[in-house]
C-alpha atoms as a PDB file:
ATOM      1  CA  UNK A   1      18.283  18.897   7.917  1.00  0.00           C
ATOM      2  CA  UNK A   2      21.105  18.440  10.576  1.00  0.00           C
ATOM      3  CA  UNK A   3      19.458  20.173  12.556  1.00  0.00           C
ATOM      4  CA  UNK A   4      16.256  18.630  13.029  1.00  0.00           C
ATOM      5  CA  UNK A   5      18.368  15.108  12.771  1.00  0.00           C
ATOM      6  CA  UNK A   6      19.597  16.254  16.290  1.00  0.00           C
ATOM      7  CA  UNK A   7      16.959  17.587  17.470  1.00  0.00           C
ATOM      8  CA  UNK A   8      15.274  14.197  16.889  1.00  0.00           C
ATOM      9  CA  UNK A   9      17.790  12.411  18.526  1.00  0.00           C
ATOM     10  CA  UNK A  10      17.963  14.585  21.362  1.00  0.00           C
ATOM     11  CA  UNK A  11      14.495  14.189  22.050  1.00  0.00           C
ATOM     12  CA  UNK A  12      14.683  10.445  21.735  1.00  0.00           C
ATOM     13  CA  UNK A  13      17.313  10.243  24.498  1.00  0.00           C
ATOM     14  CA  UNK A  14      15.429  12.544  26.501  1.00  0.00           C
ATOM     15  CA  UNK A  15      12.497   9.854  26.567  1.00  0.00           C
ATOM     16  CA  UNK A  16      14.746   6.758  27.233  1.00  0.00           C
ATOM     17  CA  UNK A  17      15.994   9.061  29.858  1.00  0.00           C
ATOM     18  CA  UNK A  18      12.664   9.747  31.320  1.00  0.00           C
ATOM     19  CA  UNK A  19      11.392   5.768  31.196  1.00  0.00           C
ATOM     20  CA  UNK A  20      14.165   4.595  32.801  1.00  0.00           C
ATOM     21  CA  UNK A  21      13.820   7.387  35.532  1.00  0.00           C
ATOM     22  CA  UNK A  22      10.222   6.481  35.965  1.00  0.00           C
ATOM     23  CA  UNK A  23      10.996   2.742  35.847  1.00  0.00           C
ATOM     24  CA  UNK A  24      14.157   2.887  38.722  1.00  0.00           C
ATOM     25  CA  UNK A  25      11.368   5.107  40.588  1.00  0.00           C
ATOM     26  CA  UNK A  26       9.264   2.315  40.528  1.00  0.00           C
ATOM     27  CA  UNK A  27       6.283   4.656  39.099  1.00  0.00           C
ATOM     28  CA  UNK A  28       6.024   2.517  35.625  1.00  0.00           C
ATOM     29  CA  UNK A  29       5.004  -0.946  36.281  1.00  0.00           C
ATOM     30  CA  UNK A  30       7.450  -4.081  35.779  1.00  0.00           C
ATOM     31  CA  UNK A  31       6.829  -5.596  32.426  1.00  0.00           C
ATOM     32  CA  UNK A  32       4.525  -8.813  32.483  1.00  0.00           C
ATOM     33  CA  UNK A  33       6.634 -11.867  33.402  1.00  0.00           C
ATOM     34  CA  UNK A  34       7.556 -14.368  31.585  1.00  0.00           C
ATOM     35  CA  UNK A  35       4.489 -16.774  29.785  1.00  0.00           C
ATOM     36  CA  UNK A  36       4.900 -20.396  31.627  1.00  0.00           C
ATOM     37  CA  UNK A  37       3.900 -23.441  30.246  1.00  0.00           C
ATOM     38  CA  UNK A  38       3.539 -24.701  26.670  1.00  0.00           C
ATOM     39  CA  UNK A  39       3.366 -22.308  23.811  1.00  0.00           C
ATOM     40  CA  UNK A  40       0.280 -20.999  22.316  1.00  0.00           C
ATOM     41  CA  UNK A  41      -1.454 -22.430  19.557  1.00  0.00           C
ATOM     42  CA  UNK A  42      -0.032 -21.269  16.487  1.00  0.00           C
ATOM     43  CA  UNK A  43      -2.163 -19.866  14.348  1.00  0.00           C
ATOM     44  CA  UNK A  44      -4.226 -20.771  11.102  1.00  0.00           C
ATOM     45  CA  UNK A  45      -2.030 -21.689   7.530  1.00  0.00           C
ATOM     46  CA  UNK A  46      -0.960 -18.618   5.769  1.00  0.00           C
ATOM     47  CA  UNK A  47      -1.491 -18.186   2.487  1.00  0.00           C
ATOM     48  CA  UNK A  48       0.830 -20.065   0.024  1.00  0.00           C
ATOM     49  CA  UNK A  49       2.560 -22.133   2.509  1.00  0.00           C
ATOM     50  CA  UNK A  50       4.136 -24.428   2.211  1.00  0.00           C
ATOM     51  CA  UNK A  51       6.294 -24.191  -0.674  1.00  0.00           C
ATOM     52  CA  UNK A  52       9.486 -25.408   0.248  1.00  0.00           C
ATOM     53  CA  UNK A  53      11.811 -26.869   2.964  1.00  0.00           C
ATOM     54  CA  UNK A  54      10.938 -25.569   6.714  1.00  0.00           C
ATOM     55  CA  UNK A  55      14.145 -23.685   7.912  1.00  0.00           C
ATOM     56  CA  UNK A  56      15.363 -22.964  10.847  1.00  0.00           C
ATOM     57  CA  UNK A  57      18.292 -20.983  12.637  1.00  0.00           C
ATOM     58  CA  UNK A  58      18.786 -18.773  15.892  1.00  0.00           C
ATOM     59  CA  UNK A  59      21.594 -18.182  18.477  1.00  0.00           C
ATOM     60  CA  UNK A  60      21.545 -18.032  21.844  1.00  0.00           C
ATOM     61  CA  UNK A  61      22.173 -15.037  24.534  1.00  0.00           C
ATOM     62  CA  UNK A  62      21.883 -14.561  28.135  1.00  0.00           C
ATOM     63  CA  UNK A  63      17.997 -13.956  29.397  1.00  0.00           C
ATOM     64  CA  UNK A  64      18.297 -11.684  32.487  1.00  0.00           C
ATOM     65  CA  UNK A  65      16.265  -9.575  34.323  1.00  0.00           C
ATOM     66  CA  UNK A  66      14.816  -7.066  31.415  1.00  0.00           C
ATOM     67  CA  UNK A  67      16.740  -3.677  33.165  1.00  0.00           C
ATOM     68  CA  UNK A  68      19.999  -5.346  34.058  1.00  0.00           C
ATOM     69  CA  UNK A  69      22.459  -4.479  31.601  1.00  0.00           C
ATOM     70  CA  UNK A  70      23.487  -7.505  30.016  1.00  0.00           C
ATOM     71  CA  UNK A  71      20.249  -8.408  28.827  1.00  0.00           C
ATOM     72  CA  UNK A  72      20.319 -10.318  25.358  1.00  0.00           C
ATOM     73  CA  UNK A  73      23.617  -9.866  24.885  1.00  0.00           C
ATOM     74  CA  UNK A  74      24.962 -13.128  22.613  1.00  0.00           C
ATOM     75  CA  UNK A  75      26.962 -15.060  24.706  1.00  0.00           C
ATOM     76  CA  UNK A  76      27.697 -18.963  24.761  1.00  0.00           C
ATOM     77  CA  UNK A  77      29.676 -19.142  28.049  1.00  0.00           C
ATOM     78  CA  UNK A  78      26.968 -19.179  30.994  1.00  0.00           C
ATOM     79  CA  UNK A  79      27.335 -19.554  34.586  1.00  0.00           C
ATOM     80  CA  UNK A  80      25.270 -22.319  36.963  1.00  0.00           C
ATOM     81  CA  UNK A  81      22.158 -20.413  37.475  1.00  0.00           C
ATOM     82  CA  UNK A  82      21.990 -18.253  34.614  1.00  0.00           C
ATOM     83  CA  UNK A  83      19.502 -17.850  32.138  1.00  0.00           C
ATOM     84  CA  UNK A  84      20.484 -19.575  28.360  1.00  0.00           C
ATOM     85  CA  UNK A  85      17.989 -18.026  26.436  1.00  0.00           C
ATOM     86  CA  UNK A  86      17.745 -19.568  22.684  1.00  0.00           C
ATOM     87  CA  UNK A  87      16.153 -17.442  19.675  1.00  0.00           C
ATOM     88  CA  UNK A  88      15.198 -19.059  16.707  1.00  0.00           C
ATOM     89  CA  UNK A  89      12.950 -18.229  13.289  1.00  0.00           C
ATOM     90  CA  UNK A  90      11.078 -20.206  10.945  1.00  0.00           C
ATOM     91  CA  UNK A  91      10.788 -19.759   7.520  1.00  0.00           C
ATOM     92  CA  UNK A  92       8.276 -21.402   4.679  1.00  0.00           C
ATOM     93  CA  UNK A  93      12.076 -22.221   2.511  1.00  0.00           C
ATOM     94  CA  UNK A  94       9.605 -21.431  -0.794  1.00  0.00           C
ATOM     95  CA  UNK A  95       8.272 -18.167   0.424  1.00  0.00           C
ATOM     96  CA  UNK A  96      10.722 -16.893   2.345  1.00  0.00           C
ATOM     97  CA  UNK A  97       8.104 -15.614   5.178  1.00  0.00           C
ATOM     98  CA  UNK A  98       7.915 -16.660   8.662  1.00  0.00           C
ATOM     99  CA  UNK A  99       6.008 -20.142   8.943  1.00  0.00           C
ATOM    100  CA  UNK A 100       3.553 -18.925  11.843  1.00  0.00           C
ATOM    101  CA  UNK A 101       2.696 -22.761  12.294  1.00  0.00           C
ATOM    102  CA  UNK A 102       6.093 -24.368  13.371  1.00  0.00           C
ATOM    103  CA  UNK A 103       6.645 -25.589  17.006  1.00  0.00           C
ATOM    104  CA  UNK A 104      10.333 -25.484  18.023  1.00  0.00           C
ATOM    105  CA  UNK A 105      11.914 -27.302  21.083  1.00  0.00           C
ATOM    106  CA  UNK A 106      15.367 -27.299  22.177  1.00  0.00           C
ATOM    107  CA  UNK A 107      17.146 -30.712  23.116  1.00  0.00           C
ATOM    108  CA  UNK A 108      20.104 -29.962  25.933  1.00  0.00           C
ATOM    109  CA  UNK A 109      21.946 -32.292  26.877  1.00  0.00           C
ATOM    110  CA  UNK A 110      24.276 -32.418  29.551  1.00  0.00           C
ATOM    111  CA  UNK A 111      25.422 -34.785  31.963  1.00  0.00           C
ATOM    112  CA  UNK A 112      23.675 -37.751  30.357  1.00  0.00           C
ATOM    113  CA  UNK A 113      20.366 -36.169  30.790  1.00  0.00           C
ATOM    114  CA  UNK A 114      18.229 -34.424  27.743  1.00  0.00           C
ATOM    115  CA  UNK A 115      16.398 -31.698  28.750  1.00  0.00           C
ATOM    116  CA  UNK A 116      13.742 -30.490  26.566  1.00  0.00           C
ATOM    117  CA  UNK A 117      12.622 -26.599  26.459  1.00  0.00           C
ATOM    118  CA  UNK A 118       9.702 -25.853  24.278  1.00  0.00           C
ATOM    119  CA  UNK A 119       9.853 -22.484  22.538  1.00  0.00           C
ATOM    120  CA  UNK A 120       7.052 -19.785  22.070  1.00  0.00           C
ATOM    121  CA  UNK A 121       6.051 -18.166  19.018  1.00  0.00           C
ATOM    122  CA  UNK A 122       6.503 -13.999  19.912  1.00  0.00           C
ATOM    123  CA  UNK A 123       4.635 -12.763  16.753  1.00  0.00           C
ATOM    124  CA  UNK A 124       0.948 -14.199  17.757  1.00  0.00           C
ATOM    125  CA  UNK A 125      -0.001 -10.434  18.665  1.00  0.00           C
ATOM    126  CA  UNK A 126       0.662 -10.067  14.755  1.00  0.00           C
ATOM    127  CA  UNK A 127       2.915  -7.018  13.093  1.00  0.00           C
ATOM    128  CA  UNK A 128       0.673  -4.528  13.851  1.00  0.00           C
ATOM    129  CA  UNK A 129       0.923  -5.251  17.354  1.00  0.00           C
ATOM    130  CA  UNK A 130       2.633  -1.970  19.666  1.00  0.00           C
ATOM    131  CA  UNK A 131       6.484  -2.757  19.778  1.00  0.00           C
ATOM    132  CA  UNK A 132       7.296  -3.922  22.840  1.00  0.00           C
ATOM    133  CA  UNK A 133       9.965  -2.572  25.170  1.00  0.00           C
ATOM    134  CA  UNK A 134      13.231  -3.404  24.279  1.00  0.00           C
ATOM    135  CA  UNK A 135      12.546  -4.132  20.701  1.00  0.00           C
ATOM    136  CA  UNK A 136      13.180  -1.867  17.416  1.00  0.00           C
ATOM    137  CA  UNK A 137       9.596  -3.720  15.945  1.00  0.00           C
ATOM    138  CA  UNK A 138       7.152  -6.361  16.650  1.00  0.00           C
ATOM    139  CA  UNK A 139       8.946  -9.570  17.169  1.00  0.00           C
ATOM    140  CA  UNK A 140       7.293 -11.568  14.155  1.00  0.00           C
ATOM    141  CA  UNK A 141       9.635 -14.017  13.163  1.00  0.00           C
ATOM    142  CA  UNK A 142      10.640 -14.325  16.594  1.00  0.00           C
ATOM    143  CA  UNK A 143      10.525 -17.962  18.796  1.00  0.00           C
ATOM    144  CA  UNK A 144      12.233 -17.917  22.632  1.00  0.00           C
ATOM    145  CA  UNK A 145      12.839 -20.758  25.262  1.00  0.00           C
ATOM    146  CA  UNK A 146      15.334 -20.238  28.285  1.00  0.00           C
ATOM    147  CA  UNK A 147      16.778 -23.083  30.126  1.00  0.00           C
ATOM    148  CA  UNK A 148      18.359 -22.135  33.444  1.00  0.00           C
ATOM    149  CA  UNK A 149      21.972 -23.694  34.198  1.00  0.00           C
ATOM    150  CA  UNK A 150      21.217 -26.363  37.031  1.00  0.00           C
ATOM    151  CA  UNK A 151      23.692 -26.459  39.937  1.00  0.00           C
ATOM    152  CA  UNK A 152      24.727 -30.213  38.623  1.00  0.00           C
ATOM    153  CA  UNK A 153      25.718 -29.075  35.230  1.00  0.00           C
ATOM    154  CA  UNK A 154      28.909 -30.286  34.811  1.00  0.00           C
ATOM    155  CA  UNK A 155      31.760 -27.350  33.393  1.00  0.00           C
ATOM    156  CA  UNK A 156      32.132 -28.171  30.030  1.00  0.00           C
ATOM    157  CA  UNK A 157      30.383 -28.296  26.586  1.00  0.00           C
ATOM    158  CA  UNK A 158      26.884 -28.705  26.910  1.00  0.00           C
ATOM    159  CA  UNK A 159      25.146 -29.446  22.977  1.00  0.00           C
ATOM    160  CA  UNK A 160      22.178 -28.515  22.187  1.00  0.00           C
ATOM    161  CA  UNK A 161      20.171 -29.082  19.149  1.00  0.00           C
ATOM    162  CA  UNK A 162      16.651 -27.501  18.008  1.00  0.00           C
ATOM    163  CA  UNK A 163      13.832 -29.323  16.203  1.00  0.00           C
ATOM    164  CA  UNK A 164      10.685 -27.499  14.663  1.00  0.00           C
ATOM    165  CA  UNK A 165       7.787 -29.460  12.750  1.00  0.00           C
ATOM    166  CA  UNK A 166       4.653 -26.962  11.211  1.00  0.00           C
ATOM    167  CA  UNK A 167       1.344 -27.681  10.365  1.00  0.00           C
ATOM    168  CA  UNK A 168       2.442 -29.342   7.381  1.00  0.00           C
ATOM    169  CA  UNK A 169       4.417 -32.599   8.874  1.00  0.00           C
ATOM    170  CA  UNK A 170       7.985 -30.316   7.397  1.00  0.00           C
ATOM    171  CA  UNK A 171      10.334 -31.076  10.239  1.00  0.00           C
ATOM    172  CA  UNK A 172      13.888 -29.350  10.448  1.00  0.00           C
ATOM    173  CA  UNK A 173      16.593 -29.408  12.499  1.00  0.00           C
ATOM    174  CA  UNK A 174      19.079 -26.778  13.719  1.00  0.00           C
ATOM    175  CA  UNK A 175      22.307 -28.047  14.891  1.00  0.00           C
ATOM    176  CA  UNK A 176      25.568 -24.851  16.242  1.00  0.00           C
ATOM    177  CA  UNK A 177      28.441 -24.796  14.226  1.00  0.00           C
ATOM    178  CA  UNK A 178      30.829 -27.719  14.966  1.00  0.00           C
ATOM    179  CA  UNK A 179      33.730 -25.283  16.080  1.00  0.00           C
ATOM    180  CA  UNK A 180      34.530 -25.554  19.468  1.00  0.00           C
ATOM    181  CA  UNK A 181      34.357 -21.707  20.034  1.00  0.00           C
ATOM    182  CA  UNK A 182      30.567 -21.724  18.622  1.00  0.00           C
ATOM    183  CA  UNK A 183      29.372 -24.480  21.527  1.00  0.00           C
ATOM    184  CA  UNK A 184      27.301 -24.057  24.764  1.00  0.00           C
ATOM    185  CA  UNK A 185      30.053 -23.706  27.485  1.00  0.00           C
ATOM    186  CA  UNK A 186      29.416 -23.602  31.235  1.00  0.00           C
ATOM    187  CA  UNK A 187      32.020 -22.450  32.731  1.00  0.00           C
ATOM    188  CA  UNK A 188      33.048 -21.623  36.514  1.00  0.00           C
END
């Protein structure tokens, strides 16, 4: 059983291996870029929703090019021109499953200015869908907006909040942690 554990993983690393020589070779193509504009139309009412309070909750990470190595990684200190990407998931409170209907924005606010960043829904594709690169399954429960850190942002706290509302008029609001170490921070 060992050995067909490592044999497993051996071959799995010999794959990885051979997609990222292929990709730095520039004989894969570049993933698709980025959808622009507002997010899709979410999709019809699923079945028992809604049941309960809409709930939502995320973090945020830095959104970089897909091969650098720092891609995703949860961060809240960002640089002016970096990439603040914010991942959230909505959930029918009664169910417990994703609610496939909510629209999420994200409210930043910085220098007296609100900037708002709608999110998109990653599951439309559905959970059958092939995995995308980079991810262990089909992103389901999965909504992403990225705001990019303007040149007049001021180094400091920046706050953020995130507001979703479904098909159903349910409206929540996500709001970081209040200690200082859990905020937005731009720093030099």
């Amino acid at each position: 059983m060992k050995r067909l554990t490592l044999i497993s993983a051996c071959l799995v690393l010999l794959l990885v291996a051979i997609e990222s020589d292929a990709r730095l070779a520039g004989k894969m193509p570049a993933p698709p870029p980025a959808q622009a504009g507002p997010p899709a139309a979410p999709p019809p009412p699923q079945r028992g929703h809604p049941s309960g309070k809409l709930v939502i909750w995320g973090d945020v990470a830095l959104f970089d090019r897909p091969e650098a190595p720092d891609n995703c990684i949860l961060t809240n200190r960002f640089k002016k021109g970096q990439r603040v990407g914010f991942r959230m998931t909505a959930i029918d409170g009664g169910t417990g499953e994703v609610e496939n209907t909510a629209i999420l924005v994200v409210h930043v606010k910085y220098a007296g200015k609100t900037v708002d960043v709608p999110m998109r829904w990653r599951g439309a594709a559905g959970p059958t869908a092939p995995t995308p690169r980079g991810y262990l399954r089909p992103p389901v429960e999965l909504w992403t907006g990225s705001w990019t850190v303007p040149n007049d942002a001021p180094t400091s706290v920046i706050s953020y909040t995130v507001t979703a509302t479904d098909r159903f008029s349910r409206n929540a609001t996500f709001t970081p942690f209040s200690a200082e170490a859990s905020q937005l921070v731009i720093v030099p």
